[in-house]
Protein backbone atom coordinates (compact mmCIF):
# COMPACT_ATOMS: atom_id res chain seq x y z
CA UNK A 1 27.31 -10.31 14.19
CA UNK A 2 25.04 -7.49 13.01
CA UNK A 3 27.74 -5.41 11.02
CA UNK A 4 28.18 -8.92 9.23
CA UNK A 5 24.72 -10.15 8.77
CA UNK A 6 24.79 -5.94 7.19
CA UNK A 7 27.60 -6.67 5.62
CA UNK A 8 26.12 -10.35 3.29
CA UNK A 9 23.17 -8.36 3.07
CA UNK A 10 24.59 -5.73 0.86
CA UNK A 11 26.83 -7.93 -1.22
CA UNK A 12 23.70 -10.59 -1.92
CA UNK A 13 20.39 -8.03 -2.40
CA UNK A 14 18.89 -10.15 -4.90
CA UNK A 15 19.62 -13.27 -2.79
CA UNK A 16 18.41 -11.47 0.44
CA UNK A 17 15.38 -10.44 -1.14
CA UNK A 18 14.50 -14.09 -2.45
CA UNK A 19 14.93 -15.25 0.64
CA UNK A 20 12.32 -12.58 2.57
CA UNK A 21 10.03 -13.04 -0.06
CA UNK A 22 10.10 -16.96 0.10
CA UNK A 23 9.47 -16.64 4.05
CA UNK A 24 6.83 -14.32 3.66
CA UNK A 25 4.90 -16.75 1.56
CA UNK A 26 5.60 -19.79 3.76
CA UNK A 27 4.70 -17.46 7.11
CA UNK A 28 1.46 -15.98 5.91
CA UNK A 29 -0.67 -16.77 8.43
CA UNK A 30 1.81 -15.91 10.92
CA UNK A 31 2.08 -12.05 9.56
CA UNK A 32 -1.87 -12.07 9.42
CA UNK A 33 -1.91 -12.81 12.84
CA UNK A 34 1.63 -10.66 14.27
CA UNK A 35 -0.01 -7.64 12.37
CA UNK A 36 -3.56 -7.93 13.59
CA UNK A 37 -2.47 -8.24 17.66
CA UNK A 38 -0.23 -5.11 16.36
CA UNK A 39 -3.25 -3.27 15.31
CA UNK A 40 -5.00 -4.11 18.57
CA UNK A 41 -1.93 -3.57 20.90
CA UNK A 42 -0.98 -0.23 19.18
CA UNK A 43 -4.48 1.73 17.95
CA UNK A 44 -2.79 5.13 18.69
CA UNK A 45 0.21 4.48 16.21
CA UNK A 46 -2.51 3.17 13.69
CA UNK A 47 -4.29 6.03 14.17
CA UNK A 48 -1.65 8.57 13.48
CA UNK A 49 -0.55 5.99 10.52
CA UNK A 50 -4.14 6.63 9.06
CA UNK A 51 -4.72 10.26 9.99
CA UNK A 52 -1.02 10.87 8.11
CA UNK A 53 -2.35 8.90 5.08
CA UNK A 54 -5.81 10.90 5.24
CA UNK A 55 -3.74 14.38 5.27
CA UNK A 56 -1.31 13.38 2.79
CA UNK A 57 -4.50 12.27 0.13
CA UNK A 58 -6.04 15.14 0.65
CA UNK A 59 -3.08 17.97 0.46
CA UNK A 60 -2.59 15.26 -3.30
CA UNK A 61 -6.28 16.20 -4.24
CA UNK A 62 -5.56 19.57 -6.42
CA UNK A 63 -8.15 21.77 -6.10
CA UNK A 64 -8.53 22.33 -9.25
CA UNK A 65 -10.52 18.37 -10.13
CA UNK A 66 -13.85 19.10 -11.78
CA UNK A 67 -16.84 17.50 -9.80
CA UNK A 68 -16.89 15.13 -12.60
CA UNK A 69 -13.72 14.12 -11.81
CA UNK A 70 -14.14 14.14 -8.13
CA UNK A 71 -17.00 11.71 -8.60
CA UNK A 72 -14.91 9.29 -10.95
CA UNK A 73 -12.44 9.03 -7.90
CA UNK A 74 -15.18 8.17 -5.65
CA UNK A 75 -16.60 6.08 -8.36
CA UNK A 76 -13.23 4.17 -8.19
CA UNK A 77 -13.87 3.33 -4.69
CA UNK A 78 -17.37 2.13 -5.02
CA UNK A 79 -16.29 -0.05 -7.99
CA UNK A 80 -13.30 -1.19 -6.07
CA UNK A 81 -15.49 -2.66 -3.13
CA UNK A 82 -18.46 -4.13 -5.42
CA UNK A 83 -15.47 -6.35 -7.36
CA UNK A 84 -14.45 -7.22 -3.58
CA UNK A 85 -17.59 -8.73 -2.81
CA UNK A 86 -18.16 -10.44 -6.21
CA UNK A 87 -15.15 -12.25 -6.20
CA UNK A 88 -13.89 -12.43 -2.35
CA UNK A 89 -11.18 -11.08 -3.13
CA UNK A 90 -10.09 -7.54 -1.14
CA UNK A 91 -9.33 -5.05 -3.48
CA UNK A 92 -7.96 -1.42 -2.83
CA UNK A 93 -7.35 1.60 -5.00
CA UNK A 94 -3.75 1.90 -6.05
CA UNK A 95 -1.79 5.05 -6.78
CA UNK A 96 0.11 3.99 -9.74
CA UNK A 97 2.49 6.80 -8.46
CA UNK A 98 2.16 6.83 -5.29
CA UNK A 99 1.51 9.66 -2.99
CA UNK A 100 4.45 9.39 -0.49
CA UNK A 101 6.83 8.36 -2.99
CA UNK A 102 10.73 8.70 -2.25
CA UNK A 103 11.60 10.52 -5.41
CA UNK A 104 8.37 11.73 -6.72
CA UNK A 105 4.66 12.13 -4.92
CA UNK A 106 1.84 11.53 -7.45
CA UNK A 107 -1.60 13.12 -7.29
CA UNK A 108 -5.06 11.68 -5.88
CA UNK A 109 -6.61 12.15 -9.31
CA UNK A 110 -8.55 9.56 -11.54
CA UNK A 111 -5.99 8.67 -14.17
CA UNK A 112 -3.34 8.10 -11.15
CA UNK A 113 -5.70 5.78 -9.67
CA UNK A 114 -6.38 1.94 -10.50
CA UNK A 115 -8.07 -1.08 -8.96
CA UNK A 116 -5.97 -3.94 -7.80
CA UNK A 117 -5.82 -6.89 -5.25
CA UNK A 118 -4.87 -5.60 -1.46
CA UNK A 119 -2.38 -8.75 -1.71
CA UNK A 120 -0.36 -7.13 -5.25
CA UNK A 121 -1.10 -3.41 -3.47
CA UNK A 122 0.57 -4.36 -0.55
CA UNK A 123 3.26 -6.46 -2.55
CA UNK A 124 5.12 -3.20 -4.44
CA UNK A 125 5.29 -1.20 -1.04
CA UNK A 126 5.05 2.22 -2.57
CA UNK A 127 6.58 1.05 -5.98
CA UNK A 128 5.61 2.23 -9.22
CA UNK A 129 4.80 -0.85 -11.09
């Protein structure tokens, strides 16, 4: 049964992927809820998820960023989080490349970095879009 359920998948991607994508949006609140009892039931594999992320941004910050252009990243941050609360929306900071990319690993530098929705950051899963 799973070499053949393998099997459809490969020969229909685009239908497989219309299909994951139409039960994500009708399972929403579902996810919201599976992944926050996953954050509380696993807080040492979050952890080492966020302490990966931390080490990976910061071996991606070249040393050689002006302080003006270390301040324009945090800058992005600040104006990421004031746009939050103004419109209730959660916003993040998007790598446009992104740092742990599968076939290249952009740079935590200002003009890599852009502000978007935390619903379209988490939508293109490491994709450059």
């Amino acid at each position: 049964n799973t070499l053949l359920t393998r099997l459809w998948i490969e020969n229909n991607k685009s239908k497989y992927k219309d299909l994951c994508s139409e039960w994500k949006n009708s399972n929403r609140e579902h996810i919201r809820e599976y992944s926050k009892k996953y954050k509380i039931d696993n807080p040492g594999i979050i952890n080492s998820l966020i302490a990966k992320r931390r080490a990976v941004k910061k071996k991606a910050t070249p040393s050689w960023l002006s302080k003006d252009q270390l301040l324009e990243i945090r800058n992005f941050y600040i104006k990421a989080k004031k746009a939050e609360n103004q419109s209730g929306v959660k916003m993040q900071v998007d790598h446009i490349i992104p740092l742990q990319g599968e076939i290249v690993s952009g740079l935590h530098v200002p003009w890599n970095l852009r502000i978007i929705s935390a619903f379209e950051n988490q939508k293109k899963h490491n994709k450059i879009i």
